[in-house]
PDB file of N, CA and C in Angstrom:
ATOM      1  N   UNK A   1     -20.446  22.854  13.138  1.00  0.00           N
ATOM      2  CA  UNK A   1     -19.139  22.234  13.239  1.00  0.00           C
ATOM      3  C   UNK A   1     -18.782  21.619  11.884  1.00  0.00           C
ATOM      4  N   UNK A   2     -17.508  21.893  11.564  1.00  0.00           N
ATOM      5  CA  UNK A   2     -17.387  21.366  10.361  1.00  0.00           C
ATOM      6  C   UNK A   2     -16.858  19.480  10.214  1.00  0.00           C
ATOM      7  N   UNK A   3     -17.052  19.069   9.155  1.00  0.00           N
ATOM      8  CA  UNK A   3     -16.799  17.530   8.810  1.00  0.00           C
ATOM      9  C   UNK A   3     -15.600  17.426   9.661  1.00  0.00           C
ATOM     10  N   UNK A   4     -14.037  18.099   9.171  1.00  0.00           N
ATOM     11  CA  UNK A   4     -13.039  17.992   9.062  1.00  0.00           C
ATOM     12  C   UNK A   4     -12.539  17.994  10.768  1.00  0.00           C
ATOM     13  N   UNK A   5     -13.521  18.858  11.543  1.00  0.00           N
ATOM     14  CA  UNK A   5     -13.393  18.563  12.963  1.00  0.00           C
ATOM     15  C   UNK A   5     -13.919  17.215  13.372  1.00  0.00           C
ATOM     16  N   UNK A   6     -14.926  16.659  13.085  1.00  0.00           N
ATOM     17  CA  UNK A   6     -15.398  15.315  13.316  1.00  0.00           C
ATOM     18  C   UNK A   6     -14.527  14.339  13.246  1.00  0.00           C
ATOM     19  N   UNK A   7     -13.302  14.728  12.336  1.00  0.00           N
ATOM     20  CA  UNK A   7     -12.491  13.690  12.105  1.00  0.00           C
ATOM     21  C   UNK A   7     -11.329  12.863  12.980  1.00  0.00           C
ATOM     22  N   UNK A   8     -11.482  12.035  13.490  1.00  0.00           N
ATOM     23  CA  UNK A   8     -10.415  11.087  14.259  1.00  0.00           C
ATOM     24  C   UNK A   8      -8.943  11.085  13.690  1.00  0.00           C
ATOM     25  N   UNK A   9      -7.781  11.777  14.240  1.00  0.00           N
ATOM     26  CA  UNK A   9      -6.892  11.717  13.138  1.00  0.00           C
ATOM     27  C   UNK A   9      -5.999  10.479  13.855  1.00  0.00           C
ATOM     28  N   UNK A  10      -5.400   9.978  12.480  1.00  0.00           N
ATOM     29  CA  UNK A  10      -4.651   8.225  12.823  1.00  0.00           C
ATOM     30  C   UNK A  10      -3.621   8.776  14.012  1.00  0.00           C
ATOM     31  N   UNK A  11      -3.292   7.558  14.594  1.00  0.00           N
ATOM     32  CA  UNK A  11      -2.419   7.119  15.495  1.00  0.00           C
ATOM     33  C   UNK A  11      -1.541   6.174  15.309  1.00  0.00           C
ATOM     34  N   UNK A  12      -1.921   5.766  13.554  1.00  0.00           N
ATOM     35  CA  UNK A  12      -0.964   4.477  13.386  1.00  0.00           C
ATOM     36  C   UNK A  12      -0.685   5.338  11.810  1.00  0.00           C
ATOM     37  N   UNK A  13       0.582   4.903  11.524  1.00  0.00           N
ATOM     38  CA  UNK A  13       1.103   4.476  10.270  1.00  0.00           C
ATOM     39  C   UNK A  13       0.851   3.214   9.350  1.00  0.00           C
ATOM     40  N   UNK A  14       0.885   3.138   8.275  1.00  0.00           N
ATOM     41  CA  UNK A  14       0.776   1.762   7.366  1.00  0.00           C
ATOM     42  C   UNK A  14       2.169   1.717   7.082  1.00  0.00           C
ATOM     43  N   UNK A  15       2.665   0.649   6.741  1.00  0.00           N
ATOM     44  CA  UNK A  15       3.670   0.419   6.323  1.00  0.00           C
ATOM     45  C   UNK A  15       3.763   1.280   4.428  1.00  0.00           C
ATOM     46  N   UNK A  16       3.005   1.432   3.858  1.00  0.00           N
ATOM     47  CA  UNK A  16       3.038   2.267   2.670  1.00  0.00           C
ATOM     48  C   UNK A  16       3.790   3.279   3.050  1.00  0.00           C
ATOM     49  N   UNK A  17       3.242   4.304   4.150  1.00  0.00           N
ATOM     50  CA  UNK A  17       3.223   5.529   4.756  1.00  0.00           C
ATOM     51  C   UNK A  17       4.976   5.328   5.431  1.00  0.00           C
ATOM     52  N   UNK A  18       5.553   4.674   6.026  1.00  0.00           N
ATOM     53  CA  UNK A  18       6.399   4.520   6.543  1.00  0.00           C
ATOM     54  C   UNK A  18       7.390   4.287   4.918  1.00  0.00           C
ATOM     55  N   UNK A  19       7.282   3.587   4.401  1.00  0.00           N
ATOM     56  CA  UNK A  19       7.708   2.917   2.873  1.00  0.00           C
ATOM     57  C   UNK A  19       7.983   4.545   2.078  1.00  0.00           C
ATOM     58  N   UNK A  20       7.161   5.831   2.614  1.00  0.00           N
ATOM     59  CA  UNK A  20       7.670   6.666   1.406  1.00  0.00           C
ATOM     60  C   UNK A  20       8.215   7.819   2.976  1.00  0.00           C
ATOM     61  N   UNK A  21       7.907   7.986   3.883  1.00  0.00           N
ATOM     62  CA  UNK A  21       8.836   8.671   4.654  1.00  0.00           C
ATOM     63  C   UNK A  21      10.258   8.616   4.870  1.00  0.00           C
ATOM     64  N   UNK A  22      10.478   6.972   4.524  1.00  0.00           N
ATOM     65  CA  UNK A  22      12.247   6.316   4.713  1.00  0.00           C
ATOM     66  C   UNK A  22      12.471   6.493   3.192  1.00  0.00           C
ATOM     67  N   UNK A  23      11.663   6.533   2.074  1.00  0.00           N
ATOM     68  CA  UNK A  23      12.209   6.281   0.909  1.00  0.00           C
ATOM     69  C   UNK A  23      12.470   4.921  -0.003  1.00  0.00           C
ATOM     70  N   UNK A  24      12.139   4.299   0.814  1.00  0.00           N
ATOM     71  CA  UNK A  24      12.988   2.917   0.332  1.00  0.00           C
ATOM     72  C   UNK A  24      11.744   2.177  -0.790  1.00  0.00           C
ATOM     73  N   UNK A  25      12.158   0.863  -1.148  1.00  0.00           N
ATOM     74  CA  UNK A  25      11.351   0.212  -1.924  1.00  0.00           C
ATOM     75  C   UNK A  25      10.428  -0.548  -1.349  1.00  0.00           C
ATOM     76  N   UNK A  26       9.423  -1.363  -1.608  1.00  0.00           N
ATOM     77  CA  UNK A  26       8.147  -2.698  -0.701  1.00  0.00           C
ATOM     78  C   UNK A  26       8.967  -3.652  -0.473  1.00  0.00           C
ATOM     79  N   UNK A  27       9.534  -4.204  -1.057  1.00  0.00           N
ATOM     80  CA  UNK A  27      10.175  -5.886  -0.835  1.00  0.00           C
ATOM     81  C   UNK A  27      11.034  -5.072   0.666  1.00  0.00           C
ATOM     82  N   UNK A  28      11.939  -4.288   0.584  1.00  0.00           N
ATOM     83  CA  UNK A  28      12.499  -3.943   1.566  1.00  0.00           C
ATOM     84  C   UNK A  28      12.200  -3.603   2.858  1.00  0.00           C
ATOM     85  N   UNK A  29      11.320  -2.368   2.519  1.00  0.00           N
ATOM     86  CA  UNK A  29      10.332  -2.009   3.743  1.00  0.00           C
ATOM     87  C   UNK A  29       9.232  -3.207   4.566  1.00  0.00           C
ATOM     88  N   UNK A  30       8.988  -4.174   3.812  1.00  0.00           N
ATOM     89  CA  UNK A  30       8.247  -5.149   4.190  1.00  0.00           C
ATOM     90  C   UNK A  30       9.467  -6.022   5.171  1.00  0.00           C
ATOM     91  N   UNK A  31      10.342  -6.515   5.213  1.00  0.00           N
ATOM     92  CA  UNK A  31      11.776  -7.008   5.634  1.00  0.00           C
ATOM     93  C   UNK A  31      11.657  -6.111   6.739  1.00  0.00           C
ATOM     94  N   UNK A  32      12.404  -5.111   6.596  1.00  0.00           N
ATOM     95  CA  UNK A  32      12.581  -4.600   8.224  1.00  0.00           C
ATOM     96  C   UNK A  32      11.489  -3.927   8.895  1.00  0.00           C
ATOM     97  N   UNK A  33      10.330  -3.824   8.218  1.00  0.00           N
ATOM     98  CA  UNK A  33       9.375  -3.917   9.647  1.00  0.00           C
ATOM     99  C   UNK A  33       8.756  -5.430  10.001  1.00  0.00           C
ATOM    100  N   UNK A  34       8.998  -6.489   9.710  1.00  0.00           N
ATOM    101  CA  UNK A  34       9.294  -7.635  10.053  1.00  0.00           C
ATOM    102  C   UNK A  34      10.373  -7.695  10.936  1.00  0.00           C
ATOM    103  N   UNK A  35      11.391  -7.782  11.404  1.00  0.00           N
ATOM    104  CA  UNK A  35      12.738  -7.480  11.483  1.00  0.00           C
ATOM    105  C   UNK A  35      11.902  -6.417  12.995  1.00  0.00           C
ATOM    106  N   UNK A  36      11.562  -5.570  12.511  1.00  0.00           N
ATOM    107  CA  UNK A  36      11.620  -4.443  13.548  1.00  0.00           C
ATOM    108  C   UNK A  36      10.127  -5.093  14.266  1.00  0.00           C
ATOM    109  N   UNK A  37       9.276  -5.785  14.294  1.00  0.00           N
ATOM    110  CA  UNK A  37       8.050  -6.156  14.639  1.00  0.00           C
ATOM    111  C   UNK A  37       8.947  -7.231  16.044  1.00  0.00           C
ATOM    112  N   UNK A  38       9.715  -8.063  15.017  1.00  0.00           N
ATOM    113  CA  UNK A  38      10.169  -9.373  16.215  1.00  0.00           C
ATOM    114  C   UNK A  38      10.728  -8.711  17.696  1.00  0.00           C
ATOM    115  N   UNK A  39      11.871  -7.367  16.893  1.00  0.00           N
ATOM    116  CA  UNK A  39      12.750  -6.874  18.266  1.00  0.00           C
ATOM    117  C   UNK A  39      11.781  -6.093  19.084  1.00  0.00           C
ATOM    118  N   UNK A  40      10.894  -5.466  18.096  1.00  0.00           N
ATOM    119  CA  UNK A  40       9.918  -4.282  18.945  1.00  0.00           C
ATOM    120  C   UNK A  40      11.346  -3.106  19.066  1.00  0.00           C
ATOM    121  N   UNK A  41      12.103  -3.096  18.352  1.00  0.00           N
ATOM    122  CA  UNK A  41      13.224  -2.415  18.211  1.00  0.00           C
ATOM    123  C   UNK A  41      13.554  -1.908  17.159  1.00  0.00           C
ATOM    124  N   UNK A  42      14.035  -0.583  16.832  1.00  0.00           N
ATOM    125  CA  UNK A  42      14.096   0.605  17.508  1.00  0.00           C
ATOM    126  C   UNK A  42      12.774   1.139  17.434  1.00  0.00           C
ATOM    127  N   UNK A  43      11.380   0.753  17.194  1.00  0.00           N
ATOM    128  CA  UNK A  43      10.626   1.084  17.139  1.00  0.00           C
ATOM    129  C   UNK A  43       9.141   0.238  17.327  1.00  0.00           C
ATOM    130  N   UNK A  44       7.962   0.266  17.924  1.00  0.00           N
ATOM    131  CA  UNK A  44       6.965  -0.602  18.422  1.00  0.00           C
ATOM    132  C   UNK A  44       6.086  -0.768  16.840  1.00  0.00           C
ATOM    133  N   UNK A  45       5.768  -1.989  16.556  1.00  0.00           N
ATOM    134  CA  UNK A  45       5.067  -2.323  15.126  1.00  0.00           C
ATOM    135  C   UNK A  45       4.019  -3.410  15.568  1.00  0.00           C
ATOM    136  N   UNK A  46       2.793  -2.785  15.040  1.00  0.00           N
ATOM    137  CA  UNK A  46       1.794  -3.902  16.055  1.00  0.00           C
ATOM    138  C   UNK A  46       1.501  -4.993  14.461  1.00  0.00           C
ATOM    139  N   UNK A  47       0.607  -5.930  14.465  1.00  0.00           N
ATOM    140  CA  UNK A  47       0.331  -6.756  13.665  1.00  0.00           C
ATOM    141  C   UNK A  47      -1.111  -7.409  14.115  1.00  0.00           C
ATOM    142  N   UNK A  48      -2.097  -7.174  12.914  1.00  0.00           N
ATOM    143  CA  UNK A  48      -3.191  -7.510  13.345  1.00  0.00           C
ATOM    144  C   UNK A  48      -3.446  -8.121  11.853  1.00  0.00           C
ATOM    145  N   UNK A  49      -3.366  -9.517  12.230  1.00  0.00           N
ATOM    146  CA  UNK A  49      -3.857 -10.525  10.996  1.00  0.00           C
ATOM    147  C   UNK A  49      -2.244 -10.638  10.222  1.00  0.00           C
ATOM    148  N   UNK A  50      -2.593 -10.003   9.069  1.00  0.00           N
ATOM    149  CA  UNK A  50      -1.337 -10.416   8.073  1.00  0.00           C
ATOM    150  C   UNK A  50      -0.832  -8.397   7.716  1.00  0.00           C
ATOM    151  N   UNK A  51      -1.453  -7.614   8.606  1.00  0.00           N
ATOM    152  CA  UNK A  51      -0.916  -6.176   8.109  1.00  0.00           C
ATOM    153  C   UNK A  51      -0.623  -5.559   9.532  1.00  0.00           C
ATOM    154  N   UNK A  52       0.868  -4.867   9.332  1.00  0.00           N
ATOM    155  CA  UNK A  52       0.930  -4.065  10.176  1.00  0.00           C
ATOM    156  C   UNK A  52       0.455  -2.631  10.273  1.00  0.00           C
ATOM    157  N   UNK A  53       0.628  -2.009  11.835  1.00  0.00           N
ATOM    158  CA  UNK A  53       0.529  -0.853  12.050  1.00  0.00           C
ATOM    159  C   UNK A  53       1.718  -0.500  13.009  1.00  0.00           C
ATOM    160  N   UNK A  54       2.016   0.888  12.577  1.00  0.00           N
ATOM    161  CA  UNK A  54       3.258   1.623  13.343  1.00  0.00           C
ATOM    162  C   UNK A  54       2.594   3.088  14.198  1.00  0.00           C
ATOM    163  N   UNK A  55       2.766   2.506  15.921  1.00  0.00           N
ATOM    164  CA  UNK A  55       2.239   4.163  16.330  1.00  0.00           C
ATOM    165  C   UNK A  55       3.134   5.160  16.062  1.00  0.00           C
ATOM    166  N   UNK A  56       2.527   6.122  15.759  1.00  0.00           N
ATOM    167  CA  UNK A  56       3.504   6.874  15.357  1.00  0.00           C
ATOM    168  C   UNK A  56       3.933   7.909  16.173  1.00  0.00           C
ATOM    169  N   UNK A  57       3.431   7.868  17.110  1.00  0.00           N
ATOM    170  CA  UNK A  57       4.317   8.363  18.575  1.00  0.00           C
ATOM    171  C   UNK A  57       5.904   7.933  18.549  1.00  0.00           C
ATOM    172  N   UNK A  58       5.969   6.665  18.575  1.00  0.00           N
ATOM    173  CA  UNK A  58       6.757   5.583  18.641  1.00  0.00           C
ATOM    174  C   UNK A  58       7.785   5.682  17.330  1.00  0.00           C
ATOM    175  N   UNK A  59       7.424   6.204  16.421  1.00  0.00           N
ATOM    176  CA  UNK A  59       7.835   5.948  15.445  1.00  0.00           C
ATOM    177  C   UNK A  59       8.469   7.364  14.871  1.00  0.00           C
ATOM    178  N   UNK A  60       7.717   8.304  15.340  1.00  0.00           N
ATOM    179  CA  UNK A  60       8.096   9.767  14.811  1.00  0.00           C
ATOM    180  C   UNK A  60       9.628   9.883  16.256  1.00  0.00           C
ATOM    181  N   UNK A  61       9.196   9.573  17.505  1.00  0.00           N
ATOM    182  CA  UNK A  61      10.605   9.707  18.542  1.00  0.00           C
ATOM    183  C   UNK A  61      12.014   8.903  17.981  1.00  0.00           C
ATOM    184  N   UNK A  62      11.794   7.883  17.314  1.00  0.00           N
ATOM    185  CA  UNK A  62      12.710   7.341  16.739  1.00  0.00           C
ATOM    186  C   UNK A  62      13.103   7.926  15.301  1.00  0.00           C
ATOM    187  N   UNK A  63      12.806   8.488  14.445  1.00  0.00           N
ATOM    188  CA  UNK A  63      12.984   8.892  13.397  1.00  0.00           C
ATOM    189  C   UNK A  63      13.400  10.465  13.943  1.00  0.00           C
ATOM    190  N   UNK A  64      12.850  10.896  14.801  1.00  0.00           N
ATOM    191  CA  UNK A  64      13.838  12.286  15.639  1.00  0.00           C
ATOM    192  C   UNK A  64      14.547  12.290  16.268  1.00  0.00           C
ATOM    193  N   UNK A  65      15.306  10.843  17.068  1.00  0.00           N
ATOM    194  CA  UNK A  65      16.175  10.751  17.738  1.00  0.00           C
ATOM    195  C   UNK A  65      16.347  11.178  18.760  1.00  0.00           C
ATOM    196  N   UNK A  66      14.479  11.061  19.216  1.00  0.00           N
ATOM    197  CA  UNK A  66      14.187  11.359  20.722  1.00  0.00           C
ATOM    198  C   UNK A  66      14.253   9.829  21.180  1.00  0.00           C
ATOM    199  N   UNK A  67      14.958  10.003  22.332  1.00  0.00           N
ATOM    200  CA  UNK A  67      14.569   8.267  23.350  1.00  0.00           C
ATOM    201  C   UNK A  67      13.515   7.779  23.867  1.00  0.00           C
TER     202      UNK A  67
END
């Protein structure tokens, strides 16, 4: 079996990862997933300590404009 099957693939996004899919800049992207963490709107943003994570289930239906 090879390594690459062993591998667990993510279920979360970093905010970096989200930061170059939208395009935008850090100061910004840091703001509205803050912003988007409080509403849990339009998209679910978890927070563990001082860094988030974005499922990206959650996150890819909203960026496709599935409900």
């Amino acid at each position: 079996m090879d390594e690459r099957d062993n591998r667990i693939s993510a279920k979360v996004y970093t905010v970096e990862e989200i930061q170059q899919l939208l395009g935008i800049g850090r100061t910004k992207i840091y703001a509205y997933i803050e912003g988007v963490y409080k509403a849990q709107e339009p998209f679910r943003v978890i927070k563990i300590g001082r860094s988030y994570r974005i499922p990206k289930e959650s996150f890819d239906k909203w960026i496709n404009g599935i409900s």
